[in-house]
N, C-alpha and C. Protein backbone atom coordinates (compact mmCIF):
# COMPACT_ATOMS: atom_id res chain seq x y z
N UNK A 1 0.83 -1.21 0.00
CA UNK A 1 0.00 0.00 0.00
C UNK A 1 0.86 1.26 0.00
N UNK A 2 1.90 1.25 0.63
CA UNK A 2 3.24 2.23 0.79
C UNK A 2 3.26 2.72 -0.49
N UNK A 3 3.77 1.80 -1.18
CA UNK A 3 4.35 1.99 -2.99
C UNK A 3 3.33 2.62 -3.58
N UNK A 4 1.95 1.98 -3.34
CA UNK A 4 1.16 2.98 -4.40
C UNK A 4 1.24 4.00 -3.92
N UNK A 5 0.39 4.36 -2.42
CA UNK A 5 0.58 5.94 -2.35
C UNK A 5 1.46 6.54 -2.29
N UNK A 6 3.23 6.32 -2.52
CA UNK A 6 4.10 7.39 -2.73
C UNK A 6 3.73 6.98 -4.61
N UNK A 7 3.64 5.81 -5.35
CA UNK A 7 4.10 6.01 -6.51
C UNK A 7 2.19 7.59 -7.14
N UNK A 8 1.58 7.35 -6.17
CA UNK A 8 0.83 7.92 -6.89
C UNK A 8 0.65 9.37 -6.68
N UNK A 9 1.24 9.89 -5.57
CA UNK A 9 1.62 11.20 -4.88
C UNK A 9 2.64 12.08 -5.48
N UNK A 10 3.70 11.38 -5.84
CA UNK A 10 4.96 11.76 -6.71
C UNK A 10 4.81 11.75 -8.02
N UNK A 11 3.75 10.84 -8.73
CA UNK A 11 3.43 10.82 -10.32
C UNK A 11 4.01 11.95 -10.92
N UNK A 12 3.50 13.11 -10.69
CA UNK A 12 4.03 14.20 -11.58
C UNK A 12 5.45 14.58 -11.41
N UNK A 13 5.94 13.83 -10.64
CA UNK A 13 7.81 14.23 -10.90
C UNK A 13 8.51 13.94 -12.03
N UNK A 14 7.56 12.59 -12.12
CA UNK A 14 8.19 12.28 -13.75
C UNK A 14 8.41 12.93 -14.54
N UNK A 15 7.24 13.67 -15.11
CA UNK A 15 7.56 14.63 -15.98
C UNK A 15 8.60 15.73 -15.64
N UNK A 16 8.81 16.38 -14.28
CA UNK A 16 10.05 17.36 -14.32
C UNK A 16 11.64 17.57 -15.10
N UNK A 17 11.47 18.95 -15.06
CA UNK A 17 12.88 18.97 -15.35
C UNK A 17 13.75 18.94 -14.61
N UNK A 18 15.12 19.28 -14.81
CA UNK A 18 16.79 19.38 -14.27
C UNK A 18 16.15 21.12 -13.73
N UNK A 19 16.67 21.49 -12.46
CA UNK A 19 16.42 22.32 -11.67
C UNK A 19 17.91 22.98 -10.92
N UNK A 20 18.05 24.44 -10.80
CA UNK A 20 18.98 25.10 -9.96
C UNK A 20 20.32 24.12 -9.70
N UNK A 21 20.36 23.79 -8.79
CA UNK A 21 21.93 22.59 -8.54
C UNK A 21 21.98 21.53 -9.73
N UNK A 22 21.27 21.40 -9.90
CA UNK A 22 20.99 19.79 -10.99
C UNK A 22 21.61 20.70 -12.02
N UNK A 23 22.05 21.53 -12.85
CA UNK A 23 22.47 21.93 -13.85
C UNK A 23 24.15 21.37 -13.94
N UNK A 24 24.49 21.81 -12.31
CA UNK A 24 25.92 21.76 -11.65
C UNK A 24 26.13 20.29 -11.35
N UNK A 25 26.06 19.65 -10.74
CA UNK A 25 25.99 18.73 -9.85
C UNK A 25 25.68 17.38 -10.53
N UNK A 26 24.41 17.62 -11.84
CA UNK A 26 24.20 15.95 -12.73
C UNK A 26 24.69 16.71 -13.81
N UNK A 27 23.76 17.75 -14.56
CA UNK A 27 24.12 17.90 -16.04
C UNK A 27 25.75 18.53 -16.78
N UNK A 28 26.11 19.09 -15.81
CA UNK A 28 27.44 19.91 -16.19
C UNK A 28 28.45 19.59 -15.55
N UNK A 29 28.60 18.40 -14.78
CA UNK A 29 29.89 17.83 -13.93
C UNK A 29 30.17 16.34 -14.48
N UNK A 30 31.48 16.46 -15.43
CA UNK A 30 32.61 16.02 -16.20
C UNK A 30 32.01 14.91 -15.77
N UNK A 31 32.37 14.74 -14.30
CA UNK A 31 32.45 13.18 -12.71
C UNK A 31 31.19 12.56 -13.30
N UNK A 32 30.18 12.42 -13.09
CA UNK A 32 29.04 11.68 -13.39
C UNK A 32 28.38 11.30 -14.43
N UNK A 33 29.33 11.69 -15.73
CA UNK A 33 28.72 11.45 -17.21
C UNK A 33 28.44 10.21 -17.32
N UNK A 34 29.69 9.41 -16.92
CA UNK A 34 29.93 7.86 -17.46
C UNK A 34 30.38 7.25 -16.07
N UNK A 35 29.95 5.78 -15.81
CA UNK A 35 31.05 5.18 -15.12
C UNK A 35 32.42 5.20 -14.82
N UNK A 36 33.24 5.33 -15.97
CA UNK A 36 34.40 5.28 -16.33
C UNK A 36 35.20 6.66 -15.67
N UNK A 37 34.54 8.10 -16.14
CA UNK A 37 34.51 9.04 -15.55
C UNK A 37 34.22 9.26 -14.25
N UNK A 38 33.38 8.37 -13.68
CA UNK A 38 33.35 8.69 -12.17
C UNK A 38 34.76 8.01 -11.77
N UNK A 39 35.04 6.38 -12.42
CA UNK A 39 36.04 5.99 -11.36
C UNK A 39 37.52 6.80 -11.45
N UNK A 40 37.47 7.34 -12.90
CA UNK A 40 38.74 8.24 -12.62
C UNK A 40 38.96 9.52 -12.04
N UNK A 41 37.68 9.78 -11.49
CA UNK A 41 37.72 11.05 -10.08
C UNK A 41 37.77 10.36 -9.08
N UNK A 42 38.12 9.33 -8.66
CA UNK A 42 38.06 8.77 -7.30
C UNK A 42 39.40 8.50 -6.34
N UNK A 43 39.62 8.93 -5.34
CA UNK A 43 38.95 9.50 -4.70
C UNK A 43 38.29 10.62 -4.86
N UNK A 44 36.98 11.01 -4.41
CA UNK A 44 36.26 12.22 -4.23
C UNK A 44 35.15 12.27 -3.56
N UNK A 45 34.73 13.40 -3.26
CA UNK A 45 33.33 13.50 -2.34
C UNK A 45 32.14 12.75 -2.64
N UNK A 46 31.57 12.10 -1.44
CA UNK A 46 30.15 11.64 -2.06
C UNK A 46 30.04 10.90 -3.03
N UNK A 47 31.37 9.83 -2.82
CA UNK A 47 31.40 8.53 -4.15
C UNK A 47 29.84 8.12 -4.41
N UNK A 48 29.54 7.54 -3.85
CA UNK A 48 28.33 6.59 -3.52
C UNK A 48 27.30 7.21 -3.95
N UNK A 49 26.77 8.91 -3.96
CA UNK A 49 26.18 9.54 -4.53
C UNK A 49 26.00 9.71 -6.34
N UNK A 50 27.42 9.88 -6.41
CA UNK A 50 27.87 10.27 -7.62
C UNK A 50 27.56 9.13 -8.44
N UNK A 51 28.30 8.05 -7.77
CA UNK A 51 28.19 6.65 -8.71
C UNK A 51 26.40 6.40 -9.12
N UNK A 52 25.39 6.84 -8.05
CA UNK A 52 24.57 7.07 -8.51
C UNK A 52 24.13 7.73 -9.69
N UNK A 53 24.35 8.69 -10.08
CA UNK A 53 23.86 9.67 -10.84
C UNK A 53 25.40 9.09 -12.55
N UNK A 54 26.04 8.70 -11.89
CA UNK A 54 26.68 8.40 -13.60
C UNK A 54 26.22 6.96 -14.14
N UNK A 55 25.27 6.15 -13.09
CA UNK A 55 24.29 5.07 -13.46
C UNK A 55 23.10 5.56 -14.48
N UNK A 56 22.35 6.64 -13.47
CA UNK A 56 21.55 7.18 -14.24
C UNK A 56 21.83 7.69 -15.71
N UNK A 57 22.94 8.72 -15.88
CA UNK A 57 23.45 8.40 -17.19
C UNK A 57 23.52 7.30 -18.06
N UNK A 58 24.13 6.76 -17.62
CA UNK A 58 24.52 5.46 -18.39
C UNK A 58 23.22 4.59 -18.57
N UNK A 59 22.00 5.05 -18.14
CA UNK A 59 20.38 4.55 -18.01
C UNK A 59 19.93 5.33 -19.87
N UNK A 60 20.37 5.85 -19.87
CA UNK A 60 20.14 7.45 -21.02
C UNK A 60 18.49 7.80 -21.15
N UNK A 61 18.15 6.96 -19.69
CA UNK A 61 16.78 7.62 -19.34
C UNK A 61 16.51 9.30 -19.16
N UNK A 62 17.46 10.09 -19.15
CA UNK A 62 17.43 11.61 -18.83
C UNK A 62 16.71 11.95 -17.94
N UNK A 63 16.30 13.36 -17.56
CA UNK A 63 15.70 13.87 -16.16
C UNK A 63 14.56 12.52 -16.08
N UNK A 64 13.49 11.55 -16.38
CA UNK A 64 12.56 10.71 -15.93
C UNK A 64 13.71 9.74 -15.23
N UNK A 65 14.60 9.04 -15.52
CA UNK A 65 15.09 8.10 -14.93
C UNK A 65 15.76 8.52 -13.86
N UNK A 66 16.26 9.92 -13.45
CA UNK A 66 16.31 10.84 -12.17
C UNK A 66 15.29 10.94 -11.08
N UNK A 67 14.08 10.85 -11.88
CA UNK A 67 13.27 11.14 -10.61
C UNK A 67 12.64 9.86 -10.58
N UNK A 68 13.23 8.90 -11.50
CA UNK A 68 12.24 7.46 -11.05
C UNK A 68 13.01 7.19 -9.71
N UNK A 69 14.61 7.25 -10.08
CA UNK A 69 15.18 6.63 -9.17
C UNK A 69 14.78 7.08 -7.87
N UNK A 70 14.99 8.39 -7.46
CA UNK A 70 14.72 9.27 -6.53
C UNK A 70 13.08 8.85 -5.66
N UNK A 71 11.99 8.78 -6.45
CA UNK A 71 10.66 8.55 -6.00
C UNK A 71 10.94 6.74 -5.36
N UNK A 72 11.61 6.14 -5.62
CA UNK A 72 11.78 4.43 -5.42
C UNK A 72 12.85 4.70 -4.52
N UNK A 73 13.70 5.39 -3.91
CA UNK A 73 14.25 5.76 -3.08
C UNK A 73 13.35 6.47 -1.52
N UNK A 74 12.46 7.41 -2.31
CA UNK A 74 11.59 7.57 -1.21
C UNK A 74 10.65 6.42 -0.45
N UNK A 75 10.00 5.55 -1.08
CA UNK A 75 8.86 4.81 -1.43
C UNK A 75 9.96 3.54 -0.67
N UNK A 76 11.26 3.38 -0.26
CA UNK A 76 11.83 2.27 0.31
C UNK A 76 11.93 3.14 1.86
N UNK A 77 12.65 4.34 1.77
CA UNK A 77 12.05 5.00 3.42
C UNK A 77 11.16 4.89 3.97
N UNK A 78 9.96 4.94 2.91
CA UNK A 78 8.48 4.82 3.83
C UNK A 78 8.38 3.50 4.32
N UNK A 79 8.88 2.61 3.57
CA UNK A 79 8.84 1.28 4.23
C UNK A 79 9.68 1.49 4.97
N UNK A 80 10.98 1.77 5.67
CA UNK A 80 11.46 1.79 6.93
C UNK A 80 11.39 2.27 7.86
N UNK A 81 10.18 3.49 7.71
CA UNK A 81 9.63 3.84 8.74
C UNK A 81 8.32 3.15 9.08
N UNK A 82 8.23 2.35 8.27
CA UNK A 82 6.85 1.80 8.51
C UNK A 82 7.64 0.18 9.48
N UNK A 83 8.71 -0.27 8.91
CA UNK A 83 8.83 -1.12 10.00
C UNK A 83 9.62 -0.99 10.93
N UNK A 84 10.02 0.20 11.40
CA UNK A 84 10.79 0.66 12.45
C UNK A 84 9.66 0.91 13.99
N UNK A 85 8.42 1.99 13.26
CA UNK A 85 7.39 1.89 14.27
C UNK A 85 7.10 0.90 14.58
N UNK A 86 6.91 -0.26 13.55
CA UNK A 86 6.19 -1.38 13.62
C UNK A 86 7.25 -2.14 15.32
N UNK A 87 8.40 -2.57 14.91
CA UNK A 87 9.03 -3.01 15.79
C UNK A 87 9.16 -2.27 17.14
N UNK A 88 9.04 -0.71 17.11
CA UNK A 88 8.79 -0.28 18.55
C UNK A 88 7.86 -0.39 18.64
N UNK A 89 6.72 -0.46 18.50
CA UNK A 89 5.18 -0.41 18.86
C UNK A 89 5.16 -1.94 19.47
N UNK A 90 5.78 -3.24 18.98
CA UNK A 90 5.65 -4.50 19.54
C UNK A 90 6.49 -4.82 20.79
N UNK A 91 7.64 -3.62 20.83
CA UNK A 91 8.11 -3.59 22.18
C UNK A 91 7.43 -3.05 22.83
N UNK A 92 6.60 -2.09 22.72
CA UNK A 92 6.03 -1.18 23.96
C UNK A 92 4.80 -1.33 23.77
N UNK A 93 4.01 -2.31 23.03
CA UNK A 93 2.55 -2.32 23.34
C UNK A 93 2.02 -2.88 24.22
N UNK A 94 0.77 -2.37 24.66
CA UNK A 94 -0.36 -3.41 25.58
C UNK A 94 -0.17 -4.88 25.61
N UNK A 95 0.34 -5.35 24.38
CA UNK A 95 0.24 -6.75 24.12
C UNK A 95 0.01 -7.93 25.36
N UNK A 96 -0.45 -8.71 25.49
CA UNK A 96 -0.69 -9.74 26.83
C UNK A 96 1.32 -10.48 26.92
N UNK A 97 1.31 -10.52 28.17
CA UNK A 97 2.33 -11.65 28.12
C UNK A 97 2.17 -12.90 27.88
N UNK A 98 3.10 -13.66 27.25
CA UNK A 98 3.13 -15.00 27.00
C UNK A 98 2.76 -15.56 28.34
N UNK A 99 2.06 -16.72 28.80
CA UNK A 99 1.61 -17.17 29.85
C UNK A 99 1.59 -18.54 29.29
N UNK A 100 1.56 -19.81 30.24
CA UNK A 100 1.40 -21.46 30.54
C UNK A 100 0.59 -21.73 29.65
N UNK A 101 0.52 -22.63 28.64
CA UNK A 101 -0.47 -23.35 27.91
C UNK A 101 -1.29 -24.32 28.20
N UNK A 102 -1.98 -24.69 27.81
CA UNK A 102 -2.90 -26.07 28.41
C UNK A 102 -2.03 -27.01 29.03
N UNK A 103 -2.40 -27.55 30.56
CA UNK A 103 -1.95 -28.74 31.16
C UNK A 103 -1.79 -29.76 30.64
N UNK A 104 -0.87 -30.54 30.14
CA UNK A 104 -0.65 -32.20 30.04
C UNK A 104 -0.64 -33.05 31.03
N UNK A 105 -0.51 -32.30 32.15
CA UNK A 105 -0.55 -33.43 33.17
C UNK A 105 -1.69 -34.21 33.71
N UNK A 106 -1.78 -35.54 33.25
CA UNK A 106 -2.68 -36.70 33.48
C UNK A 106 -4.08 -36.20 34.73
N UNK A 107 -2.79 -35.63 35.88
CA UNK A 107 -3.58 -35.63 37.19
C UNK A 107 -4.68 -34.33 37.52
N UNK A 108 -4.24 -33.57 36.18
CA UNK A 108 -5.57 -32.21 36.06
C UNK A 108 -6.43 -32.58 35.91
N UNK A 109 -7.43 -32.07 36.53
CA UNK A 109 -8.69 -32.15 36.30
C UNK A 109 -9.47 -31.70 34.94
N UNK A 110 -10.73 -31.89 34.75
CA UNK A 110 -10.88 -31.52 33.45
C UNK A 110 -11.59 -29.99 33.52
N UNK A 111 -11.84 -29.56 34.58
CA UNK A 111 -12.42 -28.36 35.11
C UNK A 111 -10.91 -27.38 34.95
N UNK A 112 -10.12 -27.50 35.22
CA UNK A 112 -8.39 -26.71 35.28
C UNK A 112 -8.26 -27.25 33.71
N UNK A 113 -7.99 -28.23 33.08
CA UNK A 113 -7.65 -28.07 31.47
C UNK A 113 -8.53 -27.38 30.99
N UNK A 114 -9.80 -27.32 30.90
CA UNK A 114 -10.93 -26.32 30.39
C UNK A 114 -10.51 -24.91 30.45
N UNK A 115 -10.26 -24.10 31.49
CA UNK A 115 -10.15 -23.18 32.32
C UNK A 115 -8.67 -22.83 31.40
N UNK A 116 -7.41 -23.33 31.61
CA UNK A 116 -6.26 -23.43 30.84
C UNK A 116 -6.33 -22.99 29.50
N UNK A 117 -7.49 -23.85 28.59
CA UNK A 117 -7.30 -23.70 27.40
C UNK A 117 -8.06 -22.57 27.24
N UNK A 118 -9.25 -21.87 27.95
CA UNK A 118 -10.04 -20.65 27.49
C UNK A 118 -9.40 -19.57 28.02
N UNK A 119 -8.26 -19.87 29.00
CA UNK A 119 -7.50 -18.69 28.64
C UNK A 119 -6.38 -18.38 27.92
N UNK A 120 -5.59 -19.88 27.44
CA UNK A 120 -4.57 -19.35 26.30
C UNK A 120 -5.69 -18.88 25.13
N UNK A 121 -6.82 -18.54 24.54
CA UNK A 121 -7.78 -18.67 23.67
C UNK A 121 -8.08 -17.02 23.54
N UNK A 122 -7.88 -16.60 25.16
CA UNK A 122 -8.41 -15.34 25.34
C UNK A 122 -6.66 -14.04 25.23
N UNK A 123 -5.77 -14.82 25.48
CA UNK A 123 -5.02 -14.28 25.21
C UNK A 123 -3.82 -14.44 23.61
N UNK A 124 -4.36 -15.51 23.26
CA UNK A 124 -4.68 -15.49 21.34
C UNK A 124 -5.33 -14.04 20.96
N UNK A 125 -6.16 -14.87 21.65
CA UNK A 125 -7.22 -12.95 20.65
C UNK A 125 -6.64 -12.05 21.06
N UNK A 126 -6.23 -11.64 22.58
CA UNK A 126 -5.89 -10.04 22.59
C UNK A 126 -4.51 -10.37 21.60
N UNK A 127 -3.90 -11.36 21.99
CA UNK A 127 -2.46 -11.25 20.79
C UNK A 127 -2.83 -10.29 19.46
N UNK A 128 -3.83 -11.33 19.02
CA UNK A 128 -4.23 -10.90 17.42
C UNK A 128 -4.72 -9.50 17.53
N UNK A 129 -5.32 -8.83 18.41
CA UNK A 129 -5.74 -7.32 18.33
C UNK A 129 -4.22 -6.30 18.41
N UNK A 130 -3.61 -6.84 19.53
CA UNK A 130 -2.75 -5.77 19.21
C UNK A 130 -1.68 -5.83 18.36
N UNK A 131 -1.94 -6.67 17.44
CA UNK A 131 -0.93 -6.86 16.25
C UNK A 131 -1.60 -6.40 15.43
N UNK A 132 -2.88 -6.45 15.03
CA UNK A 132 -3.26 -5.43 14.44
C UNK A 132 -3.07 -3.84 14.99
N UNK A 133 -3.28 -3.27 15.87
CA UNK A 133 -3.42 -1.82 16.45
C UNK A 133 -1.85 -1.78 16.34
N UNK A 134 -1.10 -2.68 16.17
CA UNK A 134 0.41 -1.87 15.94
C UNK A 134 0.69 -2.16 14.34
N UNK A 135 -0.24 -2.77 13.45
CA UNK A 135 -0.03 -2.81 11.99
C UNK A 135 -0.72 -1.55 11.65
N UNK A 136 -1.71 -1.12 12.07
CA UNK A 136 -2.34 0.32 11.61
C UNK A 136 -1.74 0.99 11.77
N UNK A 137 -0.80 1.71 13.30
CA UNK A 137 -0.36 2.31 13.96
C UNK A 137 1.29 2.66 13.04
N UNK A 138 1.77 1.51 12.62
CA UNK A 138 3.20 1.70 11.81
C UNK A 138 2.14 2.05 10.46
N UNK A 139 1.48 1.68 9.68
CA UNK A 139 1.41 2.20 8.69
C UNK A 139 0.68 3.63 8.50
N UNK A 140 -0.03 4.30 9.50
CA UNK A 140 -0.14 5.40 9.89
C UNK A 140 1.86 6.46 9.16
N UNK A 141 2.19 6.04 10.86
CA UNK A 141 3.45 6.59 10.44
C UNK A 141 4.12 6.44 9.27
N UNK A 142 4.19 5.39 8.26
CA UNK A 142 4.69 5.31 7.19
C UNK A 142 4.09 6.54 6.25
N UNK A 143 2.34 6.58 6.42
CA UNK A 143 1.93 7.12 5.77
C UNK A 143 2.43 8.70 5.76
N UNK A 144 2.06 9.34 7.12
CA UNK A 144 2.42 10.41 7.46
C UNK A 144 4.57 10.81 6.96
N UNK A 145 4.92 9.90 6.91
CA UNK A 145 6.89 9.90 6.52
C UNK A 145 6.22 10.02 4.86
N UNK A 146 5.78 9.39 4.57
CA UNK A 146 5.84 9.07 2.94
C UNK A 146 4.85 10.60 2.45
N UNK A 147 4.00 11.40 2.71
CA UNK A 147 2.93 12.06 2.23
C UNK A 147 3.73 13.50 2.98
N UNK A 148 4.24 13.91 3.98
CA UNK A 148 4.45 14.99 4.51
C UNK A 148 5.37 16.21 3.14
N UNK A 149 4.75 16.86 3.61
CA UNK A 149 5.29 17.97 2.27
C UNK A 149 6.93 18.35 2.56
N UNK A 150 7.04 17.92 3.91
CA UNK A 150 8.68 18.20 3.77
C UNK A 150 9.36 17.36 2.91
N UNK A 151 8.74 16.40 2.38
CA UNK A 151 9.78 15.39 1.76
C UNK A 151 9.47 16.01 0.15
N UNK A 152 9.05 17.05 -0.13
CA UNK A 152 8.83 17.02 -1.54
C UNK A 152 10.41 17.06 -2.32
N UNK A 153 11.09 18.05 -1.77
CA UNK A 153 12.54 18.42 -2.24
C UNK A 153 13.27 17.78 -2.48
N UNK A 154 13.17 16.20 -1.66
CA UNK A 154 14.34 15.75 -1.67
C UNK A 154 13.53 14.51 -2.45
N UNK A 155 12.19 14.49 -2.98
CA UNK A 155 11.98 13.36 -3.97
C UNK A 155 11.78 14.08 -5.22
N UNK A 156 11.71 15.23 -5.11
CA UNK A 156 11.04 15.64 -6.93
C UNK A 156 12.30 16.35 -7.22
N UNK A 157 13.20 16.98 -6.39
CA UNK A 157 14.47 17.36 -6.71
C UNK A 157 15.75 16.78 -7.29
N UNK A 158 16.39 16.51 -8.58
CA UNK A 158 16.99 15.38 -8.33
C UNK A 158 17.97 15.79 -7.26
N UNK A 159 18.96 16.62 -7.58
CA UNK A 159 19.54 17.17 -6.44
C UNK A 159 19.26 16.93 -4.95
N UNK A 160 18.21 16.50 -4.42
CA UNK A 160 17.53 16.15 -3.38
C UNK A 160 18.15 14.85 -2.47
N UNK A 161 18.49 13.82 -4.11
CA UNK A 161 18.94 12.66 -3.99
C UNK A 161 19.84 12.51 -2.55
N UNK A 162 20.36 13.33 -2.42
CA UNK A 162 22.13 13.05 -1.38
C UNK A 162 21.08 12.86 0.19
N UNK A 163 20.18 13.83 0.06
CA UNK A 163 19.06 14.05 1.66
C UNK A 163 18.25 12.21 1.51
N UNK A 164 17.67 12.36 0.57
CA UNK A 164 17.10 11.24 0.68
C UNK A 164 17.23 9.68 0.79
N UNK A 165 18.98 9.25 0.15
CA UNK A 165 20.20 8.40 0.34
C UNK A 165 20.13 8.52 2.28
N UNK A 166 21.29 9.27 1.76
CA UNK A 166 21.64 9.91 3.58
C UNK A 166 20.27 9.08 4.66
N UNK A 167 19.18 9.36 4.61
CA UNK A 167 17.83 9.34 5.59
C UNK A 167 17.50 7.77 5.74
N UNK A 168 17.75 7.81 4.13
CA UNK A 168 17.56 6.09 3.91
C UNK A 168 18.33 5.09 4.77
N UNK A 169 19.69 5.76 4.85
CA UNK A 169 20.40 4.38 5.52
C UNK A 169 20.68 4.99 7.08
N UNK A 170 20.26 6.24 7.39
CA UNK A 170 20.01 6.58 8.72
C UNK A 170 19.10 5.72 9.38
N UNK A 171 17.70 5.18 8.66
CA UNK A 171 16.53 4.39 8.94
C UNK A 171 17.02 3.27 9.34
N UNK A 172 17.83 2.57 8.22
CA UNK A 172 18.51 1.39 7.84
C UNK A 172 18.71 0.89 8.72
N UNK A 173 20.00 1.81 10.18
CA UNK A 173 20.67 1.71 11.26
C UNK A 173 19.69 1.51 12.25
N UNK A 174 18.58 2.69 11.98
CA UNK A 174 17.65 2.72 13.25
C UNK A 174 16.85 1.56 13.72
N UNK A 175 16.69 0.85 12.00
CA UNK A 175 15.80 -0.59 12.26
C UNK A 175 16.21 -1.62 12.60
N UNK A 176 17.44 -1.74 12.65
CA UNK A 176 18.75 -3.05 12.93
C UNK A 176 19.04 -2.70 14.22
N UNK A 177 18.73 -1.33 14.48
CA UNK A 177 18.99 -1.51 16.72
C UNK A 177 17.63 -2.08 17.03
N UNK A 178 16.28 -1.15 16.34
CA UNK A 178 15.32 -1.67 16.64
C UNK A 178 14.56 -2.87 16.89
N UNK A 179 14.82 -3.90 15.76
CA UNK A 179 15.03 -5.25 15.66
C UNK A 179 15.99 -5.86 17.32
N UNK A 180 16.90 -5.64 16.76
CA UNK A 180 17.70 -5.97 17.82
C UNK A 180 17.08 -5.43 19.31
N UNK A 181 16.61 -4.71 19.32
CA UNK A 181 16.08 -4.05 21.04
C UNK A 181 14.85 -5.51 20.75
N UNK A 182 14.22 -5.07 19.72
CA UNK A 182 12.78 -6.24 20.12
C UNK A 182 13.05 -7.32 20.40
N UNK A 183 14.67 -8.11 19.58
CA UNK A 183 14.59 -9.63 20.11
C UNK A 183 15.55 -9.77 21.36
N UNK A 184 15.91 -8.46 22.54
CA UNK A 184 16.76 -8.75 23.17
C UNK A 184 17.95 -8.66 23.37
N UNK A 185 18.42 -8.28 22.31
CA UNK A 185 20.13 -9.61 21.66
C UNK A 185 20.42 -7.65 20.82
N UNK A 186 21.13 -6.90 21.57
CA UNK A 186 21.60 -5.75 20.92
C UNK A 186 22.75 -6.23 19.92
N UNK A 187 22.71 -5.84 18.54
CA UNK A 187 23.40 -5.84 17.56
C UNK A 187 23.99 -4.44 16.54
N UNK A 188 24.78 -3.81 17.68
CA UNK A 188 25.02 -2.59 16.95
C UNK A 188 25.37 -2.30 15.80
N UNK A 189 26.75 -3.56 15.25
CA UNK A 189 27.53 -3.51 13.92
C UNK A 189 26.36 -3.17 12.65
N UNK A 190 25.59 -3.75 13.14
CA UNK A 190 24.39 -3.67 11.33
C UNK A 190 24.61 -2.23 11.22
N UNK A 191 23.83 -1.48 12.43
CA UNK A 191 23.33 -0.25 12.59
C UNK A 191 24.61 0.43 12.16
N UNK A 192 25.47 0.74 12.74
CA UNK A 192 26.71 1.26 12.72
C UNK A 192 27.59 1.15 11.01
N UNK A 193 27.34 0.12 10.69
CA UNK A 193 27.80 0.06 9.42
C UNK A 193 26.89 0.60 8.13
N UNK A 194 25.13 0.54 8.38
CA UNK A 194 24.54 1.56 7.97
C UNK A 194 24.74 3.03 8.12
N UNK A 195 25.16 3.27 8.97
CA UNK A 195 25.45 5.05 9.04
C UNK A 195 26.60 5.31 8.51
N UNK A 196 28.03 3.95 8.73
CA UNK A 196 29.05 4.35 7.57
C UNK A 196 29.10 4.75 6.31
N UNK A 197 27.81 3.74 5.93
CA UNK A 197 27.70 3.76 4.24
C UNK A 197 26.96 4.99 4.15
N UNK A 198 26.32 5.64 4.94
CA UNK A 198 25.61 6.91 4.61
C UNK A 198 26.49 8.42 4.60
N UNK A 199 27.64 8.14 5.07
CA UNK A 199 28.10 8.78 4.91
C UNK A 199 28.80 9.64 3.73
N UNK A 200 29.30 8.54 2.97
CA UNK A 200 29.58 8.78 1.34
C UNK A 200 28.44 9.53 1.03
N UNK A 201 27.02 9.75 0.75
CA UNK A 201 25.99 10.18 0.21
C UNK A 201 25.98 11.87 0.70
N UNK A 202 25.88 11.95 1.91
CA UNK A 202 25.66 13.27 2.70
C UNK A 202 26.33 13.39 4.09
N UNK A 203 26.50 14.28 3.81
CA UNK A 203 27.39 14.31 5.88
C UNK A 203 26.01 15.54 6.34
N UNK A 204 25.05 14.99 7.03
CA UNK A 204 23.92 16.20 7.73
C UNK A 204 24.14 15.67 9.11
N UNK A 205 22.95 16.52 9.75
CA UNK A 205 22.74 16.71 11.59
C UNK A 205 22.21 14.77 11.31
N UNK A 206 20.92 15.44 10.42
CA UNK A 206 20.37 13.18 11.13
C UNK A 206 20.97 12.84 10.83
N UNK A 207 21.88 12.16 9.70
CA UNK A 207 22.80 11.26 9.52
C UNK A 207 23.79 11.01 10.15
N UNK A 208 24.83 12.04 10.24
CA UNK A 208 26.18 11.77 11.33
C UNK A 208 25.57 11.84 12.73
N UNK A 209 24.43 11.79 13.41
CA UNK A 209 23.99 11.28 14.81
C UNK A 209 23.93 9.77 14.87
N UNK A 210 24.56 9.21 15.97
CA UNK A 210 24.45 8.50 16.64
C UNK A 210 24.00 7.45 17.42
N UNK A 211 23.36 6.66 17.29
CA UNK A 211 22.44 5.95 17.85
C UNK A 211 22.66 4.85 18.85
N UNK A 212 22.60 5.28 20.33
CA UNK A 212 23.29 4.37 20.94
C UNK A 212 22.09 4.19 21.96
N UNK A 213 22.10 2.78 21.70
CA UNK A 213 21.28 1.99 22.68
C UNK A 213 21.67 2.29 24.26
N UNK A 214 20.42 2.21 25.02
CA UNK A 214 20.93 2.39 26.52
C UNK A 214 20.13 1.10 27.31
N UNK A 215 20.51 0.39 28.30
CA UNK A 215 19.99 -0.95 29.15
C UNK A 215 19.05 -0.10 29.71
């Protein structure tokens, strides 16, 4: 549901043109014409960016294959904010605790196995409710990440690209602690090596922050 409503919100980017920086930055910089040309500027700023945009070239899709990429870049954030809530919302919801399942033991009565099984039954169902109220609840937020007008710039812009990279693998990090907080078992390296790779793209405030789990 994500994909359609960013692919159908963004529709008209397609058609845009090359804009202010985009003249500098995709159409008039030597670095990003060709593959070949990027690797013989390398080292240089914002590899990972760049190598982007001399793909797109080499696509000879022109400004549409700019903002396809860019809108399918957005439209994968919304999914990581959609399962980032998702995974805090299952740490911190109402949800029932796991509790004893039906008795096997011979010497129960059938009044206590009865009793046993209508309440693992009753805490099935609340299971199933609040897995729903935290599937609405993350796709809410997805919705609201994916539709907010702040994000127009950095999806209909190609220039935008470096903000919207950058955010992407900021998420990336956030969902690999998140994960990790939900099953227990902290796994920083994922996270941490997501914010490395984001770095090549953009050096901003969200991206070069930090994310450190606390007990």
């Amino acid at each position: 549901m994500l994909l359609i409503v960013v692919g159908a919100a963004y529709a008209n980017a397609f058609a845009a043109s090359f804009q202010f920086d985009d003249w500098d930055v995709i159409v008039r910089d030597p670095r990003v014409q060709s593959l070949t040309a990027w690797w013989d500027s390398m080292p240089g700023i914002r590899p990972l960016l760049k190598l982007g945009y001399a793909l797109n070239h080499a696509s000879g899709l022109g400004a549409v294959g700019f903002h396809a990429v860019n809108v399918a870049i957005h439209a994968v954030n919304a999914l990581l904010a959609y399962a980032i809530v998702r995974a805090l919302a299952a740490r911190h919801g109402p949800g029932p605790k796991p509790g004893p399942g039906p008795s096997t033991d011979p010497g129960t009565g059938p009044a206590t196995r009865e009793s046993s099984i209508a309440g693992s039954s009753a805490v099935s169902t609340t299971a199933a409710a609040s897995t729903t109220s935290t599937d609405w609840l993350a796709l809410v937020a997805g919705l609201v990440f994916a539709l907010h007008p702040v994000q127009t710039e950095a999806v209909t812009y190609a220039s935008g690209r470096s903000t919207s990279l950058s955010t992407g693998l900021a998420l990336a990090s956030l969902l690999v602690w998140a994960r990790a907080w939900e099953r227990a078992g902290r796994s920083p390296g994922g996270g941490f090596g997501a914010r490395a790779r984001a770095r090549p793209r953009r050096r901003g405030r969200f991206a070069d922050n930090r994310i450190r789990p606390r007990s």
